[in-house]
PDB file of N, CA and C in Angstrom:
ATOM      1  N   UNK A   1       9.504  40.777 -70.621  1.00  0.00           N
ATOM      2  CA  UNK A   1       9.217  41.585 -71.778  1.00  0.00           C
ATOM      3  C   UNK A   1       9.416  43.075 -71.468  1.00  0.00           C
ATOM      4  N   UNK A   2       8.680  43.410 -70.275  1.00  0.00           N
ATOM      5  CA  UNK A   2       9.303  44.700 -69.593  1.00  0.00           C
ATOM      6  C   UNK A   2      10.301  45.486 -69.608  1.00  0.00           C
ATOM      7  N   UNK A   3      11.618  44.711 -69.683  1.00  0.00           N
ATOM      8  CA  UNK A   3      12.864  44.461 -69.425  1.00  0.00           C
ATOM      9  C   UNK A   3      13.821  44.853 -70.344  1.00  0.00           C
ATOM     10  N   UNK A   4      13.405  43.996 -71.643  1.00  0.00           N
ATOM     11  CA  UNK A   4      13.714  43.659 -72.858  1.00  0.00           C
ATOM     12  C   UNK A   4      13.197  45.559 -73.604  1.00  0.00           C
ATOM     13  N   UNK A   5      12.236  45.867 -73.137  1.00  0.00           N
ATOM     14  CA  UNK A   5      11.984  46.598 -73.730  1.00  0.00           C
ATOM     15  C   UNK A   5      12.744  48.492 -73.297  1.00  0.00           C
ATOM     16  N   UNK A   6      12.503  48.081 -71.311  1.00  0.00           N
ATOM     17  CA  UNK A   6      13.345  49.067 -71.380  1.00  0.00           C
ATOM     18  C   UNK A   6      14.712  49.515 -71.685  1.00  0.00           C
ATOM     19  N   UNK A   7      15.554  47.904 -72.167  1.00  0.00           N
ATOM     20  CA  UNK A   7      16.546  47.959 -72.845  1.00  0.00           C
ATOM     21  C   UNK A   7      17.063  48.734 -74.089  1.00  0.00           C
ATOM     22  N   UNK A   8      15.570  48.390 -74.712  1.00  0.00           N
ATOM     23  CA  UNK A   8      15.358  49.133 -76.036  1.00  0.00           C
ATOM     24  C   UNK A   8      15.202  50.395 -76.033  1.00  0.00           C
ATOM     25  N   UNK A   9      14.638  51.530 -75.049  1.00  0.00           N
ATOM     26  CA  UNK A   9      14.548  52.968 -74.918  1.00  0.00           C
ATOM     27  C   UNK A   9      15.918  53.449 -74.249  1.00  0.00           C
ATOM     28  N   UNK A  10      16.646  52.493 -73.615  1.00  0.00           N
ATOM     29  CA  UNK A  10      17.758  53.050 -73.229  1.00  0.00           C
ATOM     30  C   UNK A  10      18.935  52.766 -74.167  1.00  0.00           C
ATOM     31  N   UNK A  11      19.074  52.045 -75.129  1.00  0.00           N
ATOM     32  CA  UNK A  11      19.575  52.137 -76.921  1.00  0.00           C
ATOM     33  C   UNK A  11      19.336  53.304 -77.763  1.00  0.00           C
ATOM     34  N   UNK A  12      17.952  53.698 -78.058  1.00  0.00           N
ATOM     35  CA  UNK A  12      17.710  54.696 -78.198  1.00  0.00           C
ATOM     36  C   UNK A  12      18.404  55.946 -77.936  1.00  0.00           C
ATOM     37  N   UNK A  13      17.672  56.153 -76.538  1.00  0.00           N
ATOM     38  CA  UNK A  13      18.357  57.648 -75.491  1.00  0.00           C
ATOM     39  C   UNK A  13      19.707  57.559 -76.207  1.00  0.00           C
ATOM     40  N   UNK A  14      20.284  56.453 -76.165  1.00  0.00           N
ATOM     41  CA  UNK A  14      22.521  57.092 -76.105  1.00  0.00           C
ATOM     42  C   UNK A  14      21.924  57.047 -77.649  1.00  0.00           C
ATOM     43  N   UNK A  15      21.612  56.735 -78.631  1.00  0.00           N
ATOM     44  CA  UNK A  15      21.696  56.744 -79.815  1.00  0.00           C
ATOM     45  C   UNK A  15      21.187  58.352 -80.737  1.00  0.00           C
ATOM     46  N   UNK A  16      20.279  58.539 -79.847  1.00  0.00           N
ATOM     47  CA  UNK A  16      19.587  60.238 -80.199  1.00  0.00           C
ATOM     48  C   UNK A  16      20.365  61.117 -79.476  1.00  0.00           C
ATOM     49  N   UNK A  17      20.804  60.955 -78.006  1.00  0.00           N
ATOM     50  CA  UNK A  17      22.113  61.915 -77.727  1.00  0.00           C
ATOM     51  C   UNK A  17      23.446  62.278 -77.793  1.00  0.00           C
ATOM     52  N   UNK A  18      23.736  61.246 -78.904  1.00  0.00           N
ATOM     53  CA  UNK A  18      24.677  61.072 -79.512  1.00  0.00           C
ATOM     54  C   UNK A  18      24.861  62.064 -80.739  1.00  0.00           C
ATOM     55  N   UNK A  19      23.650  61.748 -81.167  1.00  0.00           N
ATOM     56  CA  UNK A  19      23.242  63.172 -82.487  1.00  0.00           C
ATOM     57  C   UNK A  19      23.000  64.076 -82.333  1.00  0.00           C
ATOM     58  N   UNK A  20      22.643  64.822 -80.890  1.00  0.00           N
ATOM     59  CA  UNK A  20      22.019  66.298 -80.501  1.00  0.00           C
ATOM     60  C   UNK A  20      23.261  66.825 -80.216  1.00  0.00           C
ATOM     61  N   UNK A  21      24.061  66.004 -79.484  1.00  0.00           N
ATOM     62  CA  UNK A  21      25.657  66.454 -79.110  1.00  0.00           C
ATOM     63  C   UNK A  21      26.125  67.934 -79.336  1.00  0.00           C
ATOM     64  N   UNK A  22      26.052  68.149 -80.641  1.00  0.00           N
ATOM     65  CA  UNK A  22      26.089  69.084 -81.270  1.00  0.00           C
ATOM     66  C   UNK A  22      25.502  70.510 -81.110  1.00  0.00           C
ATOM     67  N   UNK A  23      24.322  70.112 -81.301  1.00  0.00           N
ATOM     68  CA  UNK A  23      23.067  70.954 -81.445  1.00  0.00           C
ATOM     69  C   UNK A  23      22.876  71.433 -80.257  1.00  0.00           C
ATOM     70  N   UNK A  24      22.681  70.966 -79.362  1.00  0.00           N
ATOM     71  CA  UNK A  24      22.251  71.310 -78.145  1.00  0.00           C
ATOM     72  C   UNK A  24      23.331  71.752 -76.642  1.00  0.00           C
ATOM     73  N   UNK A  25      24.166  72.773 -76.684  1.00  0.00           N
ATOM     74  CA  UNK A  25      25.117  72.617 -75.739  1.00  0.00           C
ATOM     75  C   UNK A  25      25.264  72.234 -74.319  1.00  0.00           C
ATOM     76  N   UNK A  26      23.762  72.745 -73.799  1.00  0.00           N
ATOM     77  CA  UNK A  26      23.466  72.299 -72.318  1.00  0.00           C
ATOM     78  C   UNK A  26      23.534  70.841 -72.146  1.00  0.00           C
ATOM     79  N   UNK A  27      23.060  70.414 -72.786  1.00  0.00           N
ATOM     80  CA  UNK A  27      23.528  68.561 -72.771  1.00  0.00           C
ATOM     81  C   UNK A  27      25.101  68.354 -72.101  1.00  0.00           C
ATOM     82  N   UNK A  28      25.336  67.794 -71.117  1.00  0.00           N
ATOM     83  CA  UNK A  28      25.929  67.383 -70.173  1.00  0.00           C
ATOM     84  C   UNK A  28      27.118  66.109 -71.378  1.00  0.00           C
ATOM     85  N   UNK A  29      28.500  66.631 -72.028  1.00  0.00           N
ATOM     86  CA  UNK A  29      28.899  65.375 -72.333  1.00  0.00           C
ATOM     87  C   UNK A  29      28.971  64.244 -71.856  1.00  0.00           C
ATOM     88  N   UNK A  30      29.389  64.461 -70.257  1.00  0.00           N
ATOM     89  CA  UNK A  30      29.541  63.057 -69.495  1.00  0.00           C
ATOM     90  C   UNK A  30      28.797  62.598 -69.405  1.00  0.00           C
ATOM     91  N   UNK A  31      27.499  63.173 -69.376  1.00  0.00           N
ATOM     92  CA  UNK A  31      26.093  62.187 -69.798  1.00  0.00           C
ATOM     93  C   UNK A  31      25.813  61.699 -71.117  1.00  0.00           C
ATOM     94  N   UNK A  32      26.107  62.106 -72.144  1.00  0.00           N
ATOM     95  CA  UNK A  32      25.641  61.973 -73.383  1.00  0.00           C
ATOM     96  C   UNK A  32      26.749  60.618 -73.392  1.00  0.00           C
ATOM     97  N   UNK A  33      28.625  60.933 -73.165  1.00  0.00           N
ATOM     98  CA  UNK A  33      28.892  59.577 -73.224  1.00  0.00           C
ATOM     99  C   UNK A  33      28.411  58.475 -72.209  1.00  0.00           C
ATOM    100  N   UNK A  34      27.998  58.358 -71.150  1.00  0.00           N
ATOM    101  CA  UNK A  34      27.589  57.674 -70.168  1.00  0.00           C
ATOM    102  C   UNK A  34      26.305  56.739 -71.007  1.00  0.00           C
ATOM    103  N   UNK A  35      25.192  57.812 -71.718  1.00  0.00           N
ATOM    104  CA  UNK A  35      24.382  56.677 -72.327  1.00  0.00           C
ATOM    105  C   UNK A  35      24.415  56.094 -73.676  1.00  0.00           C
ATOM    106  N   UNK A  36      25.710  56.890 -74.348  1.00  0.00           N
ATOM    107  CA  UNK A  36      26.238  56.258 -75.195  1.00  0.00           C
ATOM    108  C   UNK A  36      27.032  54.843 -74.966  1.00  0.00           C
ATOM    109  N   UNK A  37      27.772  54.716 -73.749  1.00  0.00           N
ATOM    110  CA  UNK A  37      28.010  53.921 -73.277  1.00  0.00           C
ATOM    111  C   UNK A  37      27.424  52.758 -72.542  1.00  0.00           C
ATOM    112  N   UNK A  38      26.329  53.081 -71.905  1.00  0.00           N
ATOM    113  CA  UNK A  38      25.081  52.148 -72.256  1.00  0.00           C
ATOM    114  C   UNK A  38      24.704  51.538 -72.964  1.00  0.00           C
ATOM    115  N   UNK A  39      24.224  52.254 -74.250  1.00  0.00           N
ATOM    116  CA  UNK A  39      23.988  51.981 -75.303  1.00  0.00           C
ATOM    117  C   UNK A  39      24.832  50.874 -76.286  1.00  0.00           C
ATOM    118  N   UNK A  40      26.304  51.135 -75.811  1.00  0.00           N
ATOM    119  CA  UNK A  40      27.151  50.110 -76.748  1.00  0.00           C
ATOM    120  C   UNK A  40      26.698  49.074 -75.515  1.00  0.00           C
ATOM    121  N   UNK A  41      26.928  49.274 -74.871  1.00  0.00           N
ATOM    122  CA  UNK A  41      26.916  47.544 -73.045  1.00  0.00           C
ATOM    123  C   UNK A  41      25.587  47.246 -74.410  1.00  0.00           C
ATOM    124  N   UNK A  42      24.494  47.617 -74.247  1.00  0.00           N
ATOM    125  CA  UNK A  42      23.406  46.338 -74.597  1.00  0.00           C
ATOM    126  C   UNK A  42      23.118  46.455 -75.913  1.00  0.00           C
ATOM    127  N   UNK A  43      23.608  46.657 -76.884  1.00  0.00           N
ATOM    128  CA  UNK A  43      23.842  46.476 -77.951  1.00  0.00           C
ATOM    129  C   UNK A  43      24.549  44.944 -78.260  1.00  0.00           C
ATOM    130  N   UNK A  44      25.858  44.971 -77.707  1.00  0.00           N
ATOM    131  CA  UNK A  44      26.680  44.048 -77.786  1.00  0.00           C
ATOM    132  C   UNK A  44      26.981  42.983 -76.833  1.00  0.00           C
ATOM    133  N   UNK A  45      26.398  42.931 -75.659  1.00  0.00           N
ATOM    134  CA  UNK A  45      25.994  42.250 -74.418  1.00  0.00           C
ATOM    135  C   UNK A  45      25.010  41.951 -73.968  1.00  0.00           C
ATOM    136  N   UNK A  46      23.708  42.056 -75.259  1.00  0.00           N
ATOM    137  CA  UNK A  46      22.252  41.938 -74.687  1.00  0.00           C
ATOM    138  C   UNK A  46      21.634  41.010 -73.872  1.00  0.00           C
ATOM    139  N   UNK A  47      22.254  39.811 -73.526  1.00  0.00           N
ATOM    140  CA  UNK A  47      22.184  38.687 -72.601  1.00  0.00           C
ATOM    141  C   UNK A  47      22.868  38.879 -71.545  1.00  0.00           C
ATOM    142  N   UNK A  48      24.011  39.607 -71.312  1.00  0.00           N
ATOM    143  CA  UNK A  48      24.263  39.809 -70.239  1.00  0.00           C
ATOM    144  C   UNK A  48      24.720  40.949 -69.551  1.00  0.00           C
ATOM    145  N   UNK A  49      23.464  41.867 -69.478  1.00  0.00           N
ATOM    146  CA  UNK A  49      22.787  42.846 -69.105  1.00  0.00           C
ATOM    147  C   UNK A  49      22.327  42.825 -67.879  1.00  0.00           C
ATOM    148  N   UNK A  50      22.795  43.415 -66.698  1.00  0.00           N
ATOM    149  CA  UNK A  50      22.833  43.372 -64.940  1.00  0.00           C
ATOM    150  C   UNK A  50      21.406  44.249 -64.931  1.00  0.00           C
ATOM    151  N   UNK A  51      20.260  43.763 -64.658  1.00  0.00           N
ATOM    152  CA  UNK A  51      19.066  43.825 -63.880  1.00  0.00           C
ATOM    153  C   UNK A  51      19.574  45.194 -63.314  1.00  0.00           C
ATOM    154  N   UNK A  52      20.351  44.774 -62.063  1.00  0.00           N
ATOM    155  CA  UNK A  52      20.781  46.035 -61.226  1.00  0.00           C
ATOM    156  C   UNK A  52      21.375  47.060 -61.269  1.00  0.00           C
ATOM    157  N   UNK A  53      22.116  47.369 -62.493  1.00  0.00           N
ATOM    158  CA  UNK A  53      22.913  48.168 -63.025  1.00  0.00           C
ATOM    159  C   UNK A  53      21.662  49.757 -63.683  1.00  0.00           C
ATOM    160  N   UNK A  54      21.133  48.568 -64.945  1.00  0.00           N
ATOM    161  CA  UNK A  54      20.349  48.966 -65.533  1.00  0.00           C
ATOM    162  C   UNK A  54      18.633  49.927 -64.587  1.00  0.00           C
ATOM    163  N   UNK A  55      18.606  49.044 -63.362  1.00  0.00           N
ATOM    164  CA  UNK A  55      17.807  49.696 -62.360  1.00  0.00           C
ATOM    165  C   UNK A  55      18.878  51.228 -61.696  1.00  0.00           C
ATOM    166  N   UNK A  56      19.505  51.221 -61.751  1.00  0.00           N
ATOM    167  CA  UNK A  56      20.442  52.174 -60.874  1.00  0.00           C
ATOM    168  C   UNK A  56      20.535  53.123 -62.062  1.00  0.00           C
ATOM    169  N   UNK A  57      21.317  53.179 -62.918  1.00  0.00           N
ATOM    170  CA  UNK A  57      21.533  53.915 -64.281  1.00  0.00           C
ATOM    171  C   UNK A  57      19.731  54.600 -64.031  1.00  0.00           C
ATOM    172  N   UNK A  58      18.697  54.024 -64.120  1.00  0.00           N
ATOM    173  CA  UNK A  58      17.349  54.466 -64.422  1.00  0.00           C
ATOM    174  C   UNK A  58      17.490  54.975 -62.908  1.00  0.00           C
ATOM    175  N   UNK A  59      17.127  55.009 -61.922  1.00  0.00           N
ATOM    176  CA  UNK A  59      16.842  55.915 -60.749  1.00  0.00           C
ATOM    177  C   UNK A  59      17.806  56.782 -60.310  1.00  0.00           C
ATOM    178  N   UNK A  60      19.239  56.735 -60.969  1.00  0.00           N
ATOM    179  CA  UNK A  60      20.099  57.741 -60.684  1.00  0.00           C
ATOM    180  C   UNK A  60      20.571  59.135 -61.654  1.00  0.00           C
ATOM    181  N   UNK A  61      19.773  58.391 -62.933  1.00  0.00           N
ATOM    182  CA  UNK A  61      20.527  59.444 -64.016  1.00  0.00           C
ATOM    183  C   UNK A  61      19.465  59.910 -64.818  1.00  0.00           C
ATOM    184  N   UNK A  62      18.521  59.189 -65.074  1.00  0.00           N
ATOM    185  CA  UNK A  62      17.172  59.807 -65.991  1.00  0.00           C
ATOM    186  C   UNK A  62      16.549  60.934 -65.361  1.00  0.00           C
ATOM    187  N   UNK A  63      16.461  61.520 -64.160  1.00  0.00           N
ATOM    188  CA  UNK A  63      15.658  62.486 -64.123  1.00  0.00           C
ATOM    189  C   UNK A  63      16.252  63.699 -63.938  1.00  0.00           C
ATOM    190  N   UNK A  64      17.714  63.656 -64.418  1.00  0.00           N
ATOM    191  CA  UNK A  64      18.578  65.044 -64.273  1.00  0.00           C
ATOM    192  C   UNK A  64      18.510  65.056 -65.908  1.00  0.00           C
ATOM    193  N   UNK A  65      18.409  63.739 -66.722  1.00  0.00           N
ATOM    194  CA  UNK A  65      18.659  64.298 -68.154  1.00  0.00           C
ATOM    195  C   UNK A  65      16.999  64.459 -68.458  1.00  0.00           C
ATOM    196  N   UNK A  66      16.103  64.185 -68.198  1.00  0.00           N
ATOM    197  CA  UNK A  66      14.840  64.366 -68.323  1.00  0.00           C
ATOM    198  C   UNK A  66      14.557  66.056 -67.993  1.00  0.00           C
ATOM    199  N   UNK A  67      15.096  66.744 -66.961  1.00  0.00           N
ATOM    200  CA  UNK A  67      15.152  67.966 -66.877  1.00  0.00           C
ATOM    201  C   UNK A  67      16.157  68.836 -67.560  1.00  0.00           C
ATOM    202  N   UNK A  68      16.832  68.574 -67.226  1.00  0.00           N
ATOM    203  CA  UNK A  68      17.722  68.820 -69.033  1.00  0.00           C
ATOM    204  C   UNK A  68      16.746  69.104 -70.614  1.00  0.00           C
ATOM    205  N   UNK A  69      16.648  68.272 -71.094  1.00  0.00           N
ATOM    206  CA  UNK A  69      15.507  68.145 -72.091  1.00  0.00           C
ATOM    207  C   UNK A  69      14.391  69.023 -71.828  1.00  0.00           C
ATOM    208  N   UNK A  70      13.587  68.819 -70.657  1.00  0.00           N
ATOM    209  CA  UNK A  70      12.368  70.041 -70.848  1.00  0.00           C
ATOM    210  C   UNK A  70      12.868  71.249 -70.899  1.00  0.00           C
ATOM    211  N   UNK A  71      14.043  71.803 -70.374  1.00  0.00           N
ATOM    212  CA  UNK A  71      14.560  73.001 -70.311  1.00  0.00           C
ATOM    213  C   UNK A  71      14.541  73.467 -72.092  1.00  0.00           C
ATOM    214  N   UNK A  72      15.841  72.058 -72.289  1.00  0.00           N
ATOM    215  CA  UNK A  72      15.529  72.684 -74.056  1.00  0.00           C
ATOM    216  C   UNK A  72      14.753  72.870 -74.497  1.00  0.00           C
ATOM    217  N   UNK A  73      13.388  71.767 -74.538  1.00  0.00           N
ATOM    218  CA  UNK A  73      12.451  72.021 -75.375  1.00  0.00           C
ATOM    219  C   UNK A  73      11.421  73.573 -75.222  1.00  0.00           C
ATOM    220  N   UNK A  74      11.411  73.471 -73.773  1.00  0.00           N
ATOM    221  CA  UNK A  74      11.062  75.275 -73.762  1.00  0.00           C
ATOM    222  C   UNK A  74      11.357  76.438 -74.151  1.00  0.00           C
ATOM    223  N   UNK A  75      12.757  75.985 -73.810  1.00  0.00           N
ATOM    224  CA  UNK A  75      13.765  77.703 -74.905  1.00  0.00           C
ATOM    225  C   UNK A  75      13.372  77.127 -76.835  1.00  0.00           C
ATOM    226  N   UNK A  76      13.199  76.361 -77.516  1.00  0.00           N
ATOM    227  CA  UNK A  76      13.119  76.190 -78.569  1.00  0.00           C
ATOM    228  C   UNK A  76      11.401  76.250 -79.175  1.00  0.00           C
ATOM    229  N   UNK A  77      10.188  76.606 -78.110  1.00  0.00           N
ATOM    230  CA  UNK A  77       8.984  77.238 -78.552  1.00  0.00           C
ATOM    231  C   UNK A  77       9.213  78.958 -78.531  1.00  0.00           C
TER     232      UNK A  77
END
């Protein structure tokens, strides 16, 4: 269920940075397509979705776009 679900926040992520694209220039394209590209993999492959992939993608790439994001949200108070 765990699993299933962090599937679902990482659908999300490419789906909302897909729309900031724009808006936000510091956003990294090769990242924005990278979890857009994610985003289509388990959309349309939701059964066969690599455990290990999906672990790697999460410990290699979320906490450069996670700092990314607080940056924005600070310049925008």
């Amino acid at each position: 269920m765990g699993f299933d679900a962090t599937l679902m926040c990482l659908l999300q992520i490419g789906e909302s940075l897909n729309k900031l694209t724009k808006l936000y220039t510091k956003l990294d394209k090769d990242d924005i397509k990278g979890s857009y590209d994610v985003r289509n993999f388990i959309a349309h492959d939701y059964e066969g979705v690599n455990k290990t992939i999906i672990e790697s993608i999460i410990r290699e790439h979320t906490e450069k776009l996670k700092i990314t994001i607080e940056e924005i949200l600070k310049e925008e108070d």
